[in-house]
N, C-alpha and C. Protein backbone atom coordinates (compact mmCIF):
# COMPACT_ATOMS: atom_id res chain seq x y z
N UNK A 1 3.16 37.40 2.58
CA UNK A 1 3.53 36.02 2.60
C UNK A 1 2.93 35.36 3.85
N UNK A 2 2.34 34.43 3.84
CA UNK A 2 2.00 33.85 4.65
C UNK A 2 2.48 32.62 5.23
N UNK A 3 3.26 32.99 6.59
CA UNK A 3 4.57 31.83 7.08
C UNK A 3 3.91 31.06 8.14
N UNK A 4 4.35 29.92 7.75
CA UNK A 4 3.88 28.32 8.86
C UNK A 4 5.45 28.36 9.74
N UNK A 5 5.19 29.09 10.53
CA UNK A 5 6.72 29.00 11.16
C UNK A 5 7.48 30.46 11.35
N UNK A 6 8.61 29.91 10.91
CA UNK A 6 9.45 31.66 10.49
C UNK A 6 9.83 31.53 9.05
N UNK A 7 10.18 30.27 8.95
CA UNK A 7 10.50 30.16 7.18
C UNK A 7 10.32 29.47 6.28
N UNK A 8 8.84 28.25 6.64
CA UNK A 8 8.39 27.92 6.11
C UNK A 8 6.80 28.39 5.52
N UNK A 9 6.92 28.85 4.22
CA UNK A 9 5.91 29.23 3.61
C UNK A 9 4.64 28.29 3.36
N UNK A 10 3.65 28.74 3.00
CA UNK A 10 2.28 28.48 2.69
C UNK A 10 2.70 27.08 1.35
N UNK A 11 3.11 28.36 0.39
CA UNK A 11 3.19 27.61 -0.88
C UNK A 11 4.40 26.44 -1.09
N UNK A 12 5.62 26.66 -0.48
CA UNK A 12 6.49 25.85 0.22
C UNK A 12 5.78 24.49 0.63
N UNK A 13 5.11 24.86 1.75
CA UNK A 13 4.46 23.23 2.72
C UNK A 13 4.23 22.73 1.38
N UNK A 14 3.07 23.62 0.98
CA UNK A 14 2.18 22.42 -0.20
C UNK A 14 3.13 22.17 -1.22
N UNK A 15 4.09 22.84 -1.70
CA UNK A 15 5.11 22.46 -2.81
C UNK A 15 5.50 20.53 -1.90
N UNK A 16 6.39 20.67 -0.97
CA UNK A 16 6.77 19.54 0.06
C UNK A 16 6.13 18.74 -0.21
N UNK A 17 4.71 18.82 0.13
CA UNK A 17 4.08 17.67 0.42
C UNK A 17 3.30 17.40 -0.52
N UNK A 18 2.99 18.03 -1.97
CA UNK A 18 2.45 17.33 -3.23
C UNK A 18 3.44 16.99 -3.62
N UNK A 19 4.78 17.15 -3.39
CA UNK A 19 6.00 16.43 -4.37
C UNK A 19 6.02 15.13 -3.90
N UNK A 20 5.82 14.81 -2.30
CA UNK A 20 6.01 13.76 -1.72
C UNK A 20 4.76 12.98 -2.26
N UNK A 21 3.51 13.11 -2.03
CA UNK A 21 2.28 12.49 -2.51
C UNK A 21 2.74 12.13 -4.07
N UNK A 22 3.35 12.94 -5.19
CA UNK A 22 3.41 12.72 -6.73
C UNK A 22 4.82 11.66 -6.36
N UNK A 23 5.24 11.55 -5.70
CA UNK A 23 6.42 10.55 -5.67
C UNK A 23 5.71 9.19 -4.95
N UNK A 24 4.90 9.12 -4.63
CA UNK A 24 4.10 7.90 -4.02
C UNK A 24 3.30 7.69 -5.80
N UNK A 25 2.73 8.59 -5.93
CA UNK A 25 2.09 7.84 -7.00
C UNK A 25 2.92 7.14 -8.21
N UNK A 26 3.84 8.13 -8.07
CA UNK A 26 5.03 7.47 -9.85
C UNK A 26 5.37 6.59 -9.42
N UNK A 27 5.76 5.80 -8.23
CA UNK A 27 6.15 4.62 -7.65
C UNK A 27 5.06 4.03 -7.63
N UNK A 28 3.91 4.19 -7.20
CA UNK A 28 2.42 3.18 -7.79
C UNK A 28 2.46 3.09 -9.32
N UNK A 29 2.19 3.91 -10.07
CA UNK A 29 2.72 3.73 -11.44
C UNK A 29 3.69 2.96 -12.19
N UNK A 30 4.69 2.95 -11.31
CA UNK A 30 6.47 2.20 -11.87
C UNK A 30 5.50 0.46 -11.19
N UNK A 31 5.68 0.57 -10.19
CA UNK A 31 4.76 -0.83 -9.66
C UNK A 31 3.77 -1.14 -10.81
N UNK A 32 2.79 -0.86 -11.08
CA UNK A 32 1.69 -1.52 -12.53
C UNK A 32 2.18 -1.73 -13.12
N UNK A 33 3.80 -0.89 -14.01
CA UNK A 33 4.19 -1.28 -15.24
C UNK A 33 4.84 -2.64 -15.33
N UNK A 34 5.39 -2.63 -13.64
CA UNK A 34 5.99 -3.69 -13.69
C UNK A 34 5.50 -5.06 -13.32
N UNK A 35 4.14 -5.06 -12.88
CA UNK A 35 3.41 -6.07 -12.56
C UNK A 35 2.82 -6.55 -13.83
N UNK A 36 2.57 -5.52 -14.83
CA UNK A 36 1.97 -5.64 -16.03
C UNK A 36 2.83 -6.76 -16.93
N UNK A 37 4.45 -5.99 -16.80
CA UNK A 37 5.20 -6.74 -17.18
C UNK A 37 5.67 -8.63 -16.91
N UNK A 38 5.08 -8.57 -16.10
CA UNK A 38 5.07 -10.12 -15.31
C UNK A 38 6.43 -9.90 -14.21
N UNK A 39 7.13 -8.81 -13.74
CA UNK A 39 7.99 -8.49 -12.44
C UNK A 39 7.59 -8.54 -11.61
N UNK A 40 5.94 -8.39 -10.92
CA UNK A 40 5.91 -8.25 -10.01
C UNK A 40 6.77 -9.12 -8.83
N UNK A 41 7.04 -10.67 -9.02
CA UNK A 41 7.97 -11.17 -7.94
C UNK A 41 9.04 -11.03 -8.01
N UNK A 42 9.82 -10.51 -9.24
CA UNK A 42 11.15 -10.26 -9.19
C UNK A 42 11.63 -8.41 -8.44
N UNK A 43 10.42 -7.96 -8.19
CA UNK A 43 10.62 -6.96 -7.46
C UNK A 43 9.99 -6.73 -5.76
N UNK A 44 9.98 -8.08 -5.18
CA UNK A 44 9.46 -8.81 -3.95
C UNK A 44 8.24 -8.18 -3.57
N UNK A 45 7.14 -8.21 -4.43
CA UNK A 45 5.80 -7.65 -4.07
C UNK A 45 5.22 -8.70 -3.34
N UNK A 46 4.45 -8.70 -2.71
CA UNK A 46 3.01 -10.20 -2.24
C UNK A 46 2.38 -10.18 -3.34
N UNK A 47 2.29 -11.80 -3.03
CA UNK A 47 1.05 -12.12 -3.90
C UNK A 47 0.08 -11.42 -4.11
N UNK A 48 -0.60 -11.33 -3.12
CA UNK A 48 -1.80 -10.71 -2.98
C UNK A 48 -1.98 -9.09 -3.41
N UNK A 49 -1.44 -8.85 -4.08
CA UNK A 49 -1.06 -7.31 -4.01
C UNK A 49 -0.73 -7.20 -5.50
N UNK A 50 0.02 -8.59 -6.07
CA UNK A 50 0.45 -8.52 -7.62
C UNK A 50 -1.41 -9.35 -7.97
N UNK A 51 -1.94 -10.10 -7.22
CA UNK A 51 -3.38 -10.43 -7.17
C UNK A 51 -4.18 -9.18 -7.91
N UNK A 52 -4.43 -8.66 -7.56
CA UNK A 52 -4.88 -6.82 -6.63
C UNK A 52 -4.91 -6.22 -8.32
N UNK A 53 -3.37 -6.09 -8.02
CA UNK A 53 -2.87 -5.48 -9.39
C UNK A 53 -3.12 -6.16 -11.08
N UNK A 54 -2.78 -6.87 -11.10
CA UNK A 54 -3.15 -7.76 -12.68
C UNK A 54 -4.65 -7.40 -12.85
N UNK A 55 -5.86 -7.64 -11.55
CA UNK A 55 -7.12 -7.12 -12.06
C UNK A 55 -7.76 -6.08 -12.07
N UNK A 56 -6.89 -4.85 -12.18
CA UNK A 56 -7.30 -3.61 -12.21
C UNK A 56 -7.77 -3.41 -13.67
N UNK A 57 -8.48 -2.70 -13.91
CA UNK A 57 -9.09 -2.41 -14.93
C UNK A 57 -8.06 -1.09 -15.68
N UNK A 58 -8.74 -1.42 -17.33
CA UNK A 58 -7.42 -0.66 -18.10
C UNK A 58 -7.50 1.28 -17.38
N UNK A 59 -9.14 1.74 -17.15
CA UNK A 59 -8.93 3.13 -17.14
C UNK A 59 -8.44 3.23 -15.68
N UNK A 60 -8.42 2.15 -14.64
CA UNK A 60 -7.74 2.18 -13.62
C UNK A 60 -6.21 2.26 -13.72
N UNK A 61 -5.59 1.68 -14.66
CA UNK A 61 -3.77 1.86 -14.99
C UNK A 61 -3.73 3.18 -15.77
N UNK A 62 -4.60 3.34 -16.63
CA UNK A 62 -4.58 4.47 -17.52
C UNK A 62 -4.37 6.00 -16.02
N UNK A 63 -5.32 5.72 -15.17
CA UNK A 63 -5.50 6.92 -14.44
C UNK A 63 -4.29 6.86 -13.43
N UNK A 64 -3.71 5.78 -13.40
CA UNK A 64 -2.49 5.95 -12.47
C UNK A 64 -1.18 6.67 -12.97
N UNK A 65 -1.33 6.75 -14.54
CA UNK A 65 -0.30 7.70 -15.44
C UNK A 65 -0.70 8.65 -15.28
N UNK A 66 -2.09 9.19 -15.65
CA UNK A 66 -2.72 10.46 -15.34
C UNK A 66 -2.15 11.21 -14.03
N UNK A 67 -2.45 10.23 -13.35
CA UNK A 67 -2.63 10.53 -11.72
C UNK A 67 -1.48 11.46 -11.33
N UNK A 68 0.20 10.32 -11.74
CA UNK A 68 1.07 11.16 -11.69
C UNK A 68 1.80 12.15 -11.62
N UNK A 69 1.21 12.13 -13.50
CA UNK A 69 1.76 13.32 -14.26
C UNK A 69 1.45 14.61 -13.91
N UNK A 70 -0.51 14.30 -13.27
CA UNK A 70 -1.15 15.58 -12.96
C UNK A 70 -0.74 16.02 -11.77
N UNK A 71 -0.12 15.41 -10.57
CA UNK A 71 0.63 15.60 -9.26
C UNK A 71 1.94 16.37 -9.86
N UNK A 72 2.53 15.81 -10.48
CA UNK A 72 4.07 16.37 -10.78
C UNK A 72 4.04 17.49 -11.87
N UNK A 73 2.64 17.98 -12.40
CA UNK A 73 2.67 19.60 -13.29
C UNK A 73 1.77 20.41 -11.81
N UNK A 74 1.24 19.83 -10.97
CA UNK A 74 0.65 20.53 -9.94
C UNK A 74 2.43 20.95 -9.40
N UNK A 75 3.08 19.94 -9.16
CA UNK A 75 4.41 20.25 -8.35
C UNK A 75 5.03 21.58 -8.72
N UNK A 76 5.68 21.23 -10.27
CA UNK A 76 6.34 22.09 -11.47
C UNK A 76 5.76 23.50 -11.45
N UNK A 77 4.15 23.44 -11.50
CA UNK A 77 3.20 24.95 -11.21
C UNK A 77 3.39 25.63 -10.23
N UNK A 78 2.85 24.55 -9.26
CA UNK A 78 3.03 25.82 -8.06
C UNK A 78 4.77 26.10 -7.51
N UNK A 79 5.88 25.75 -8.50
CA UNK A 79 7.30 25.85 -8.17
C UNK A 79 7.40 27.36 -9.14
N UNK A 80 6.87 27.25 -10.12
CA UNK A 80 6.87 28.40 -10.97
C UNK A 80 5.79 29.82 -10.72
N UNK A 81 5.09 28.72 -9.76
CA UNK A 81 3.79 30.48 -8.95
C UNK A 81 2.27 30.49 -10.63
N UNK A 82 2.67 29.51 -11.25
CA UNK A 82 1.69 29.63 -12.37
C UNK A 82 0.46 29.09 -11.83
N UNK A 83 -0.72 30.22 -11.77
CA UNK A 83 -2.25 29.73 -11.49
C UNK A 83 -2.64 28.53 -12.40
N UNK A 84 -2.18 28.04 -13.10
CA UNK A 84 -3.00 26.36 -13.87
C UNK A 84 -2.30 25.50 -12.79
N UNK A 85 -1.13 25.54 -12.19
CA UNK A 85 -1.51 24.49 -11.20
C UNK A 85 -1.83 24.09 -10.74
N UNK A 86 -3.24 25.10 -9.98
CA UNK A 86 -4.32 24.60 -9.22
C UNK A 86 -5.28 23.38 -10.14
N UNK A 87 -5.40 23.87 -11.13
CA UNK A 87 -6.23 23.25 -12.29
C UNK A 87 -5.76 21.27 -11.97
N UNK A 88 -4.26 21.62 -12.33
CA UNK A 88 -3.65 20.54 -12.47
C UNK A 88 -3.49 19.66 -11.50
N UNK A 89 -3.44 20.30 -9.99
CA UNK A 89 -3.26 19.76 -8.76
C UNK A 89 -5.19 19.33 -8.78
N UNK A 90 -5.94 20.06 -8.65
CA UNK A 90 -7.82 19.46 -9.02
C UNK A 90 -8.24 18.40 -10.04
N UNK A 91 -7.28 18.56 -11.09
CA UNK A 91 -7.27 16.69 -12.21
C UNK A 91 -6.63 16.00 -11.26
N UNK A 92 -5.80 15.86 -11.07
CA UNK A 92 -4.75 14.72 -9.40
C UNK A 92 -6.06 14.36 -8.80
N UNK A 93 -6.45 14.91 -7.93
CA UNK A 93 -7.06 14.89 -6.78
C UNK A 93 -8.55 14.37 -7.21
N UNK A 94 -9.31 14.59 -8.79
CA UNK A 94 -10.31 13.89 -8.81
C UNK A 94 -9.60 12.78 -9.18
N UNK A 95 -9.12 12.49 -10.09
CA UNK A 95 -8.78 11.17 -10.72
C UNK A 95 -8.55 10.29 -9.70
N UNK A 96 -7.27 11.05 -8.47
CA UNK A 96 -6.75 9.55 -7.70
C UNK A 96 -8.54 9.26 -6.59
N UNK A 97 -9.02 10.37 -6.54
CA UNK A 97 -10.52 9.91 -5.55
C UNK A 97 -11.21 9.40 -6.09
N UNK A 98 -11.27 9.31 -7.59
CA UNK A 98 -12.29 8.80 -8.68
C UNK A 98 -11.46 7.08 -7.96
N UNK A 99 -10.27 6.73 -8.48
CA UNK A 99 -9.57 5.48 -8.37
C UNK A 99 -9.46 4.68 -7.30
N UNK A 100 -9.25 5.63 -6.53
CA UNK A 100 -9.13 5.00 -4.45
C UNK A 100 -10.79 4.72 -4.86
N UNK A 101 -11.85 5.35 -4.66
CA UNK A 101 -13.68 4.74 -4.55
C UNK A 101 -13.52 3.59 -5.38
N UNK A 102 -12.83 3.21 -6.81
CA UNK A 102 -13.58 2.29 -7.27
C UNK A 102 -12.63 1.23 -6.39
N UNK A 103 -11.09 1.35 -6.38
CA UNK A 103 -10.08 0.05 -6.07
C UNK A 103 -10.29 -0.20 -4.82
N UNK A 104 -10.96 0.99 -3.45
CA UNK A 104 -11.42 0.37 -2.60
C UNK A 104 -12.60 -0.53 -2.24
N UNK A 105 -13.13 -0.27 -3.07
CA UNK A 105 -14.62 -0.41 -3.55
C UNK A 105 -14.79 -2.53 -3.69
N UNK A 106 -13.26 -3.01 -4.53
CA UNK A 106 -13.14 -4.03 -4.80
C UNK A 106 -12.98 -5.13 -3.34
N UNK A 107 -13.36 -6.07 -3.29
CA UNK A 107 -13.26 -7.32 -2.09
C UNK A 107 -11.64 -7.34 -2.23
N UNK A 108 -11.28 -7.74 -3.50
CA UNK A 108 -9.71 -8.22 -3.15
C UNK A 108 -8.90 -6.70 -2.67
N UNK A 109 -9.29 -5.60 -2.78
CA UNK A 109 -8.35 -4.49 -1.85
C UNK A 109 -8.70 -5.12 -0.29
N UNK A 110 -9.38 -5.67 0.21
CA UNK A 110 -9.13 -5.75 1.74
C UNK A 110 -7.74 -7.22 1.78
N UNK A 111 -7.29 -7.77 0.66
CA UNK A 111 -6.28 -8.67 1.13
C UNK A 111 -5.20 -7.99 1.49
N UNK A 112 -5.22 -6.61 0.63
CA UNK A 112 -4.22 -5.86 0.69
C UNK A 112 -3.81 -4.79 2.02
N UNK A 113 -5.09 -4.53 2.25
CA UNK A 113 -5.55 -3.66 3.43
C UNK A 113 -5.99 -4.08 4.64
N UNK A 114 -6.54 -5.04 4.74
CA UNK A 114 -7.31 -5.43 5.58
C UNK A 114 -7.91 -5.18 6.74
N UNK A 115 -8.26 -3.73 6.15
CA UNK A 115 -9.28 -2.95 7.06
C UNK A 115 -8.23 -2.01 8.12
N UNK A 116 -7.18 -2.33 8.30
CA UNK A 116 -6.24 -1.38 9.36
C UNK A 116 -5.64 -0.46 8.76
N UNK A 117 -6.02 -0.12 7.10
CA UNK A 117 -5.60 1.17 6.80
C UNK A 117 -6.75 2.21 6.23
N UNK A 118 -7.57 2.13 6.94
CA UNK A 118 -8.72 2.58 6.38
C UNK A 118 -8.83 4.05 6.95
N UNK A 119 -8.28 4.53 8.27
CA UNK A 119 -8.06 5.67 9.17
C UNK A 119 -7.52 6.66 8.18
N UNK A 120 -6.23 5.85 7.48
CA UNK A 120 -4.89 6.35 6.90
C UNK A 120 -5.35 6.96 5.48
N UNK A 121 -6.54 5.67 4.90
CA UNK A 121 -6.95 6.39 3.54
C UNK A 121 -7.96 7.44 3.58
N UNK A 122 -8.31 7.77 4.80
CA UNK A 122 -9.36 8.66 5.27
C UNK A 122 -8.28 10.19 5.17
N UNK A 123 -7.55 9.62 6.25
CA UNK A 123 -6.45 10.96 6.33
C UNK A 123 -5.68 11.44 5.43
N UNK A 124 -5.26 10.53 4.20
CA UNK A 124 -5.17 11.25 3.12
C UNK A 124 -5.90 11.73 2.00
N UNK A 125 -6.95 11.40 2.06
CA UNK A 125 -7.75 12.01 0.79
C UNK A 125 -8.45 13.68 2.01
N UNK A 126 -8.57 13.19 3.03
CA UNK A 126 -8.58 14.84 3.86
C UNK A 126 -7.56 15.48 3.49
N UNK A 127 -6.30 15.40 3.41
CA UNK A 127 -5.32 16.32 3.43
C UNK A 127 -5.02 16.94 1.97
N UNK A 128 -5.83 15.72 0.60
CA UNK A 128 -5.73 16.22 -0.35
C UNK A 128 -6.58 17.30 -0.99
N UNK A 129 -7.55 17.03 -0.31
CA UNK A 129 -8.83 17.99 -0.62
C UNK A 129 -8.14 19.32 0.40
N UNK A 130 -8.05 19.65 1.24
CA UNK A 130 -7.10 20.52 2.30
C UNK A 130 -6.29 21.41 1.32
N UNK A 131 -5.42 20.51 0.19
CA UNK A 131 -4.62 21.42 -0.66
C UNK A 131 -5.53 22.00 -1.40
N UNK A 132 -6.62 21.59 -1.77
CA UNK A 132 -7.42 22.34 -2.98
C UNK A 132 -7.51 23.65 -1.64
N UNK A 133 -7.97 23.78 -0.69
CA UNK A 133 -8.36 24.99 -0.32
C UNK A 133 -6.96 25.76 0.28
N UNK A 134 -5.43 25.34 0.11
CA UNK A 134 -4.46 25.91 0.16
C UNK A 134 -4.42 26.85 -1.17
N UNK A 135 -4.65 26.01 -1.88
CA UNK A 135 -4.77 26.64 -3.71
C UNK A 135 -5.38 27.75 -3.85
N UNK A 136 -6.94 27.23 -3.35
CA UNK A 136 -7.95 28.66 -3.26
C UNK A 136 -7.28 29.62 -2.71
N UNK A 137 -6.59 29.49 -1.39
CA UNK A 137 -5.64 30.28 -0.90
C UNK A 137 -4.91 31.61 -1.53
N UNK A 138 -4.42 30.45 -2.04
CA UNK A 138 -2.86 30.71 -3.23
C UNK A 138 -3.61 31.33 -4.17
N UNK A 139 -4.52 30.93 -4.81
CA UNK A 139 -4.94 31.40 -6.46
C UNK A 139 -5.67 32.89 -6.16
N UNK A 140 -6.29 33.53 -4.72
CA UNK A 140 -6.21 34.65 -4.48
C UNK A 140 -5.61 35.83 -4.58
N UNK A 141 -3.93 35.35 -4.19
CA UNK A 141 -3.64 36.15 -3.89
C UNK A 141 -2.83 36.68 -5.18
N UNK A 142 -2.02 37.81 -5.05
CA UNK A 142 -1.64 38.04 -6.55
C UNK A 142 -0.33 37.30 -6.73
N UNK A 143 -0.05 37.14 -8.40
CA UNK A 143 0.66 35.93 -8.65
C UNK A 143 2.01 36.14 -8.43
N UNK A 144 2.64 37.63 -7.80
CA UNK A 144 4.05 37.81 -7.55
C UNK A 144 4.06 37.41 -5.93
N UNK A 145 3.24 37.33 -5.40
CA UNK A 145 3.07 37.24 -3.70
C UNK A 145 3.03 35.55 -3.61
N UNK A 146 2.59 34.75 -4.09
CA UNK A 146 2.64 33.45 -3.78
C UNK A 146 3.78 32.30 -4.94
């Protein structure tokens, strides 16, 4: 077993912190449905942000369901020690990098951003790619040990 601490495990951290990342996204997700819905001000979003949102493109909402689902069977997998989670946690991780390049990509993401979170989106797509090589890790070793 390989311990970050005395009793925090390898597969543990990354369990933690893809649950936390798949709970950011289902809440980006719950947000589209509801902007889609015409809520966005009855759920005190900015303008600029329900702006943002209404012109996302359909495989851009489509991939934010994806995005989710594939975070929260990465979660469910590596809770059960099953090697397809890696699989599942690697669909996550292209899709949301496929989505962050194009939605950053857009002029109206800087109303939203405006350039002072750009460090932050750096530091998380590092830390997501980071889990793929926790995985590699993990998918080594044998499947009663992790």
């Amino acid at each position: 077993m390989v311990v970050l601490g005395k009793t925090l495990t390898l597969r543990w951290f990354m369990l933690l912190a893809i649950a936390g990342w798949a709970s950011v996204q289902a809440t980006s997700a719950i947000t589209i449905f509801l902007v889609m819905l015409g809520q966005g001000t009855t759920i005190g979003l900015d303008p600029n942000r329900i702006v943002v949102l209404t012109a996302l493109h359909t495989w851009e909402i489509a991939a934010a369901y994806i995005n989710a689902a594939a975070y929260w069977a990465a979660v469910i997998g590596l809770y059960l020690r099953r090697k397809w989670a890696f699989y599942a946690y690697g669909v996550a991780v292209f899709v949301d990098l496929a989505v962050w390049l194009s939605y950053s990509a857009d002029p109206s993401y800087d109303q939203i951003a405006g350039g002072q979170n750009v460090w932050l989106d750096w530091l998380v797509n590092i830390a997501l790619l980071s889990g793929i090589l926790g995985f590699i890790f993990l998918h080594g070793r044998k499947p009663q040990r992790w």
